[in-house]
PDB file of N, CA and C in Angstrom:
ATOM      1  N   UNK A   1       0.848  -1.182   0.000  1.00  0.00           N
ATOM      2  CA  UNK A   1       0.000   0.000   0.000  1.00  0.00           C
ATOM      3  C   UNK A   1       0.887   1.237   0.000  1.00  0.00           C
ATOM      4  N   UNK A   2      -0.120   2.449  -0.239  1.00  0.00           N
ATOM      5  CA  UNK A   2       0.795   3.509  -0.566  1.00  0.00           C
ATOM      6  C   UNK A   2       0.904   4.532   0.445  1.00  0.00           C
ATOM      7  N   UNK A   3       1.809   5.105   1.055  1.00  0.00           N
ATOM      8  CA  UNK A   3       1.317   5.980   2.305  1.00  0.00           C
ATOM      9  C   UNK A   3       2.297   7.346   2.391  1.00  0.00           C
ATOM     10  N   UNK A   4       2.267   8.175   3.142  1.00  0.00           N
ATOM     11  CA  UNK A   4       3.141   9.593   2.524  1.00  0.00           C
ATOM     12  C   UNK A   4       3.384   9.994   4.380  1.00  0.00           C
ATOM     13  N   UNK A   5       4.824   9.677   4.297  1.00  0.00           N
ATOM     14  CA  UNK A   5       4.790  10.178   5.780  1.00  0.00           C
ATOM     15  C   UNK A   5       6.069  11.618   5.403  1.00  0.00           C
ATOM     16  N   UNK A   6       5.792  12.782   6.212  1.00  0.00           N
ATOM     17  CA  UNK A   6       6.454  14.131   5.745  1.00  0.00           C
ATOM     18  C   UNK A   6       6.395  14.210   4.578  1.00  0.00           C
ATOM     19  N   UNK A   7       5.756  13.830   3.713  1.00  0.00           N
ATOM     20  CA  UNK A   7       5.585  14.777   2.688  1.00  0.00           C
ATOM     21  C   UNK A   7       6.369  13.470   1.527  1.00  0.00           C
ATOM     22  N   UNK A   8       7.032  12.144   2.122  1.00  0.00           N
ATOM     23  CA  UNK A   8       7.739  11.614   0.808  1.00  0.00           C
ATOM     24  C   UNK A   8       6.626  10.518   0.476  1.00  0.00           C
ATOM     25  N   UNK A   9       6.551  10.006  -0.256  1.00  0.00           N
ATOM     26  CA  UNK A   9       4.848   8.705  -0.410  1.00  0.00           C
ATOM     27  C   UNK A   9       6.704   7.672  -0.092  1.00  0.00           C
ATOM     28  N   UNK A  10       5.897   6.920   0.697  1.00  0.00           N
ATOM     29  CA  UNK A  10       6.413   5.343   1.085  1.00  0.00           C
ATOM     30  C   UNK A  10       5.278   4.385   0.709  1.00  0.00           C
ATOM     31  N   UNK A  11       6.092   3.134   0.074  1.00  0.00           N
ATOM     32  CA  UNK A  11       5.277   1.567   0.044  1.00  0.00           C
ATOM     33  C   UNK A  11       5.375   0.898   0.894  1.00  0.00           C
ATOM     34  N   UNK A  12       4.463   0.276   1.910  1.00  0.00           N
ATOM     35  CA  UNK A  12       4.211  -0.400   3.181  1.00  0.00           C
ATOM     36  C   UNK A  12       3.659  -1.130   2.889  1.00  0.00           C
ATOM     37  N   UNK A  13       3.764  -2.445   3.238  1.00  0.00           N
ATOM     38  CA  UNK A  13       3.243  -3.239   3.873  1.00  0.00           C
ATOM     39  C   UNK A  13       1.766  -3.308   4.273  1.00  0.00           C
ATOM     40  N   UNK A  14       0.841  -4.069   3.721  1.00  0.00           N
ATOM     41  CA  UNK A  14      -0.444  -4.038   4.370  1.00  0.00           C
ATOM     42  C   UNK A  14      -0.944  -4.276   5.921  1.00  0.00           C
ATOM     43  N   UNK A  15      -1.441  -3.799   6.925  1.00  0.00           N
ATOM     44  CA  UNK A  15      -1.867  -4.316   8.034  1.00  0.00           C
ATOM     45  C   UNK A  15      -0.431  -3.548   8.847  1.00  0.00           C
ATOM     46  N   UNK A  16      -0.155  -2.337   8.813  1.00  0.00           N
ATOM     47  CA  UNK A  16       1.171  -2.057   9.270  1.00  0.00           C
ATOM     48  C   UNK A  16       0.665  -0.901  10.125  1.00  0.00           C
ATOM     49  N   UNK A  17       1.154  -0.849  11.532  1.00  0.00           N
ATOM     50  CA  UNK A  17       0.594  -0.463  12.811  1.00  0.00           C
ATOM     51  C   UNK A  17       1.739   1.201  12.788  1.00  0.00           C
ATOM     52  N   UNK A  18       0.919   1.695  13.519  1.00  0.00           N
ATOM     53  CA  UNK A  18       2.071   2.924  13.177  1.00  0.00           C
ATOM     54  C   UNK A  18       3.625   2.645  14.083  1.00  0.00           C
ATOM     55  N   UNK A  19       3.076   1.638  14.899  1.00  0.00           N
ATOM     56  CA  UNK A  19       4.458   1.574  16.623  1.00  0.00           C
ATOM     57  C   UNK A  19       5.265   0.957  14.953  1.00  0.00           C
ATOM     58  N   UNK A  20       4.743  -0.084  14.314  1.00  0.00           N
ATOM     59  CA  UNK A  20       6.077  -1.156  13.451  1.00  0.00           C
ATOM     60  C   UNK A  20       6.468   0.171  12.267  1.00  0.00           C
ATOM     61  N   UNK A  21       5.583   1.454  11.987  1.00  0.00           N
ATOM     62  CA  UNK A  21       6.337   1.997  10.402  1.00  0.00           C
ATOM     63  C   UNK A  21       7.408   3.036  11.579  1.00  0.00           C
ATOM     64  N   UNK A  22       7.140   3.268  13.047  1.00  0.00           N
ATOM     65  CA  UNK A  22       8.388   3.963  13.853  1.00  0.00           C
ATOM     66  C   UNK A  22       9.566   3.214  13.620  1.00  0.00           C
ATOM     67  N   UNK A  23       9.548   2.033  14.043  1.00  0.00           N
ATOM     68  CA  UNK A  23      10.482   1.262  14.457  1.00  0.00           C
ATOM     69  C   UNK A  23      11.680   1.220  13.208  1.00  0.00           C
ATOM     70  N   UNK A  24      10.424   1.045  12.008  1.00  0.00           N
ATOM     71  CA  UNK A  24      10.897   0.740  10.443  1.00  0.00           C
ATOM     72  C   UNK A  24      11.791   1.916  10.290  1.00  0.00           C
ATOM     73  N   UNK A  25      11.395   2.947  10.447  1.00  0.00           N
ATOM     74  CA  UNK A  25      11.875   4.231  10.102  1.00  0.00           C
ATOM     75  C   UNK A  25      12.636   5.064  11.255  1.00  0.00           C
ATOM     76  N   UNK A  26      13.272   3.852  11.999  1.00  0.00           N
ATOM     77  CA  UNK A  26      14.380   4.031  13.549  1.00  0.00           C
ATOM     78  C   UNK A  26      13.744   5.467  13.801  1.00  0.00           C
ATOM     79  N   UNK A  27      12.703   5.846  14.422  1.00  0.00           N
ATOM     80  CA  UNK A  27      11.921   6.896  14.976  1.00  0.00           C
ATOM     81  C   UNK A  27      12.205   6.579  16.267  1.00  0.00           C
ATOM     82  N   UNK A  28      12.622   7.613  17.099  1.00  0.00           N
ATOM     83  CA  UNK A  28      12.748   7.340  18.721  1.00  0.00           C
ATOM     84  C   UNK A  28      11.388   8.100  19.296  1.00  0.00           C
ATOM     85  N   UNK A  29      10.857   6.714  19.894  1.00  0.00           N
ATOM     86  CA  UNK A  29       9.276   7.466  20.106  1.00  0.00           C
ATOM     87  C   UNK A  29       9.394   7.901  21.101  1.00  0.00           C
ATOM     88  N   UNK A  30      10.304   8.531  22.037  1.00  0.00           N
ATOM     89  CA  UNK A  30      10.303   9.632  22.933  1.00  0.00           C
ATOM     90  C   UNK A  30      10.097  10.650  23.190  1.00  0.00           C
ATOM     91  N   UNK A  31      10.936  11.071  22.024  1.00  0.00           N
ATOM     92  CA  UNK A  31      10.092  13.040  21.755  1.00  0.00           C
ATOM     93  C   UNK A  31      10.153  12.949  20.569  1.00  0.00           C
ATOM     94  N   UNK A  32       8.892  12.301  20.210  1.00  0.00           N
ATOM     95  CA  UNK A  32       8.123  12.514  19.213  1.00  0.00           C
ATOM     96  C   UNK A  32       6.659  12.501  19.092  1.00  0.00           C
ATOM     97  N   UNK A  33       5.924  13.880  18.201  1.00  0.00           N
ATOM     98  CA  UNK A  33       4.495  13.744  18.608  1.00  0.00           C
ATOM     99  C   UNK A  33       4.153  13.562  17.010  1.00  0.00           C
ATOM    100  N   UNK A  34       3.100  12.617  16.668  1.00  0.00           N
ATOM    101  CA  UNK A  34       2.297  12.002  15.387  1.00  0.00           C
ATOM    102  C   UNK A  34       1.137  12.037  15.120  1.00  0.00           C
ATOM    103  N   UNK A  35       0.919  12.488  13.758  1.00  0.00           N
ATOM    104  CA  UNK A  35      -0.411  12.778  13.302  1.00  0.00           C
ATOM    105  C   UNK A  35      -0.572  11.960  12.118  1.00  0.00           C
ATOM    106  N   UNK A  36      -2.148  11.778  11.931  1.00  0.00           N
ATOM    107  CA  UNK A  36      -2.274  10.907  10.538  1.00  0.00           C
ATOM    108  C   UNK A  36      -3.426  11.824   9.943  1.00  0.00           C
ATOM    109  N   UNK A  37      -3.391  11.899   9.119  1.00  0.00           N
ATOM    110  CA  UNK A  37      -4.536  12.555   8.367  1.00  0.00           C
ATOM    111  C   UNK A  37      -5.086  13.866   9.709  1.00  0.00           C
ATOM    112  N   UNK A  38      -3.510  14.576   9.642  1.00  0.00           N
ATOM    113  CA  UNK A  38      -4.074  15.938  10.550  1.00  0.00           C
ATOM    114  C   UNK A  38      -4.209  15.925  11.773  1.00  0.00           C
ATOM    115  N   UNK A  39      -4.295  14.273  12.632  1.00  0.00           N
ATOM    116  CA  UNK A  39      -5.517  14.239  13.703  1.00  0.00           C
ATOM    117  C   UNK A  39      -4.446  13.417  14.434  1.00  0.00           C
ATOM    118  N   UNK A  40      -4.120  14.342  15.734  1.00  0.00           N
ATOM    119  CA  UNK A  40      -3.148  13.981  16.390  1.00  0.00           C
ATOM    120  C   UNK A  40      -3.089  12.241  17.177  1.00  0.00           C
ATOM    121  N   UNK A  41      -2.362  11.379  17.026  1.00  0.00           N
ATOM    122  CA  UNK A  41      -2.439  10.322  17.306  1.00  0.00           C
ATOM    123  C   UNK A  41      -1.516   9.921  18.977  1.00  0.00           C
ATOM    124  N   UNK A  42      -2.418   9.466  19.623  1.00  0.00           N
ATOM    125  CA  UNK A  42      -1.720   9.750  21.186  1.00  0.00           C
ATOM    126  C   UNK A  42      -0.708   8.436  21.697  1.00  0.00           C
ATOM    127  N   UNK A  43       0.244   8.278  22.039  1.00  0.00           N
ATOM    128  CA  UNK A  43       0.916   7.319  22.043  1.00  0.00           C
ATOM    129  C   UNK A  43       0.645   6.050  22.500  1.00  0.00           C
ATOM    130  N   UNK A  44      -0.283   6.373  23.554  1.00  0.00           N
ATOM    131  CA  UNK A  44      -0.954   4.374  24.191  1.00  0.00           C
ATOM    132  C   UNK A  44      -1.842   3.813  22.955  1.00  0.00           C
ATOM    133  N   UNK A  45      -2.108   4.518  21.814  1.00  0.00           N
ATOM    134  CA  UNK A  45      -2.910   4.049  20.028  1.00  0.00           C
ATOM    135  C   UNK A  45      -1.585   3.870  19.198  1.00  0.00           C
ATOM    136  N   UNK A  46      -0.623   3.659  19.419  1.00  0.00           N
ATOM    137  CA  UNK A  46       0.850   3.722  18.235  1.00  0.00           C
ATOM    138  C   UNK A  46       0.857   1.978  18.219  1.00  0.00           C
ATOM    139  N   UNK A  47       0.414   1.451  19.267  1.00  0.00           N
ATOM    140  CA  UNK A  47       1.024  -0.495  18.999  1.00  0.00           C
ATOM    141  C   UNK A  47      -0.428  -0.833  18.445  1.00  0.00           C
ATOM    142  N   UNK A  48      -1.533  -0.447  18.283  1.00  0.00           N
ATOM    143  CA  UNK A  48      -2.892  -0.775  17.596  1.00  0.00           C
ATOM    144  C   UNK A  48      -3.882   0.127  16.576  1.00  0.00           C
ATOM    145  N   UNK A  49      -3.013   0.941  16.354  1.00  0.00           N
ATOM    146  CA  UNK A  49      -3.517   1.494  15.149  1.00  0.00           C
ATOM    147  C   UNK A  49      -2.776   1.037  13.917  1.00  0.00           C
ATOM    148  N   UNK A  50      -3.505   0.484  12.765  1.00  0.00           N
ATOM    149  CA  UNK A  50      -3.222   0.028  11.589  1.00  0.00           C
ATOM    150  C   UNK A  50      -3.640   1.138  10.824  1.00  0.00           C
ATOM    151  N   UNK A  51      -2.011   1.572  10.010  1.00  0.00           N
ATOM    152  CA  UNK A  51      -2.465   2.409   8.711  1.00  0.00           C
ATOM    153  C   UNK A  51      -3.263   2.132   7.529  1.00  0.00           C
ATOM    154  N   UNK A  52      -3.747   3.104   6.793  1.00  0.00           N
ATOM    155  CA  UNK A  52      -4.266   2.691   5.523  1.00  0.00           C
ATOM    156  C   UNK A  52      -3.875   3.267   5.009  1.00  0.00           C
ATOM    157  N   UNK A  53      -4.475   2.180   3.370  1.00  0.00           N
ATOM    158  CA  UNK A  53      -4.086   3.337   2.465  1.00  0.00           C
ATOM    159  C   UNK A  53      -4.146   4.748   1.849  1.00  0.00           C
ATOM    160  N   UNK A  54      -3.112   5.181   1.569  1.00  0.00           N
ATOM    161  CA  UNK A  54      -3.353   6.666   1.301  1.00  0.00           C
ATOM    162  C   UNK A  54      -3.100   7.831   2.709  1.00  0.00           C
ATOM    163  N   UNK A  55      -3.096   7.273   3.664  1.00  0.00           N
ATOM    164  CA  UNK A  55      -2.689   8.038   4.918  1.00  0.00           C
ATOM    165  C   UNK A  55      -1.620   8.675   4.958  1.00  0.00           C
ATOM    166  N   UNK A  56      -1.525   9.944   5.718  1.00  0.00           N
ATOM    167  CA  UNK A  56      -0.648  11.231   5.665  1.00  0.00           C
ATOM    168  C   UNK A  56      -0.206  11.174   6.897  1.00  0.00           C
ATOM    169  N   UNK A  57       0.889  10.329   7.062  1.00  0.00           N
ATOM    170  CA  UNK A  57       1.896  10.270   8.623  1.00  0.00           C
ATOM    171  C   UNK A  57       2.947  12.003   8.624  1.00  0.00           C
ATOM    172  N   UNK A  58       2.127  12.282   9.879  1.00  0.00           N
ATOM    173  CA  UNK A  58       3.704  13.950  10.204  1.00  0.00           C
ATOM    174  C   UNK A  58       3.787  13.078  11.361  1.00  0.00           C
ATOM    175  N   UNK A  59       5.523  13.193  11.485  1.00  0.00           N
ATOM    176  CA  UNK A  59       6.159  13.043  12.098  1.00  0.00           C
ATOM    177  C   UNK A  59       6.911  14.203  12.625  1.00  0.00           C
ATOM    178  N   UNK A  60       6.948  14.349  14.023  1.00  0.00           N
ATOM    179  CA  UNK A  60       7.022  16.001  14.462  1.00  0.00           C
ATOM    180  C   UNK A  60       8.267  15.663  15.961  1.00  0.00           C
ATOM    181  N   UNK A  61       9.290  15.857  15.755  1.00  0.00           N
ATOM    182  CA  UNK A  61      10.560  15.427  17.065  1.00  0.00           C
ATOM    183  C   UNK A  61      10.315  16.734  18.156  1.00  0.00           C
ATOM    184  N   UNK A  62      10.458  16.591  18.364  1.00  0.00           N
ATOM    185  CA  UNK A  62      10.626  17.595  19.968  1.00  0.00           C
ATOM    186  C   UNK A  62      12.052  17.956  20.223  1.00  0.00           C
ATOM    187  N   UNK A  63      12.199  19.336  20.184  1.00  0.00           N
ATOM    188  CA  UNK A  63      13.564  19.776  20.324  1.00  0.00           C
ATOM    189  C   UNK A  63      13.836  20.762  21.907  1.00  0.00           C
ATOM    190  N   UNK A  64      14.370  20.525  22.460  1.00  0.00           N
ATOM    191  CA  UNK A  64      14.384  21.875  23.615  1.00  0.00           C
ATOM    192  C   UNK A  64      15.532  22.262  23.061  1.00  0.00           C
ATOM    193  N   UNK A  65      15.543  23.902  23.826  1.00  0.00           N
ATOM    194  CA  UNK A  65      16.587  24.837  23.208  1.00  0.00           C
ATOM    195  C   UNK A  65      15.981  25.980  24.277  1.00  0.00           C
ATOM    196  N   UNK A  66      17.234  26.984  23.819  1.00  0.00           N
ATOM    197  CA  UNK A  66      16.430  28.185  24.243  1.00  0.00           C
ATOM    198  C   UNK A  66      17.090  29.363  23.592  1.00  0.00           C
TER     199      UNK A  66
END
């Protein structure tokens, strides 16, 4: 299936959970906050939410600074 995470389209895997396209894509899910189609996705839903097709993954890191 076809899916577009930041903006590049990736081919995945059918039945693919967002915790396995992190892992795929060595994402450190620590400070990181995720949206799919806009709609912020909360981290205890990352090991049981299955993407579909056509879905718009942002991937957003958390930086401190000052």
């Amino acid at each position: 299936m076809e899916i577009n995470v930041n903006g590049r389209p990736l081919t995945a895997v059918a039945d693919l959970s967002l915790q396995q396209l992190l892992q795929q894509q060595g994402v450190n899910g620590k400070a990181i906050a995720v949206a799919i189609n806009d709609d912020v996705v909360h981290r205890e839903q990352w090991p049981t939410l299955t993407l579909q097709p056509g879905d718009r993954v942002t991937l957003v890191t958390v930086v401190a600074g000052g």
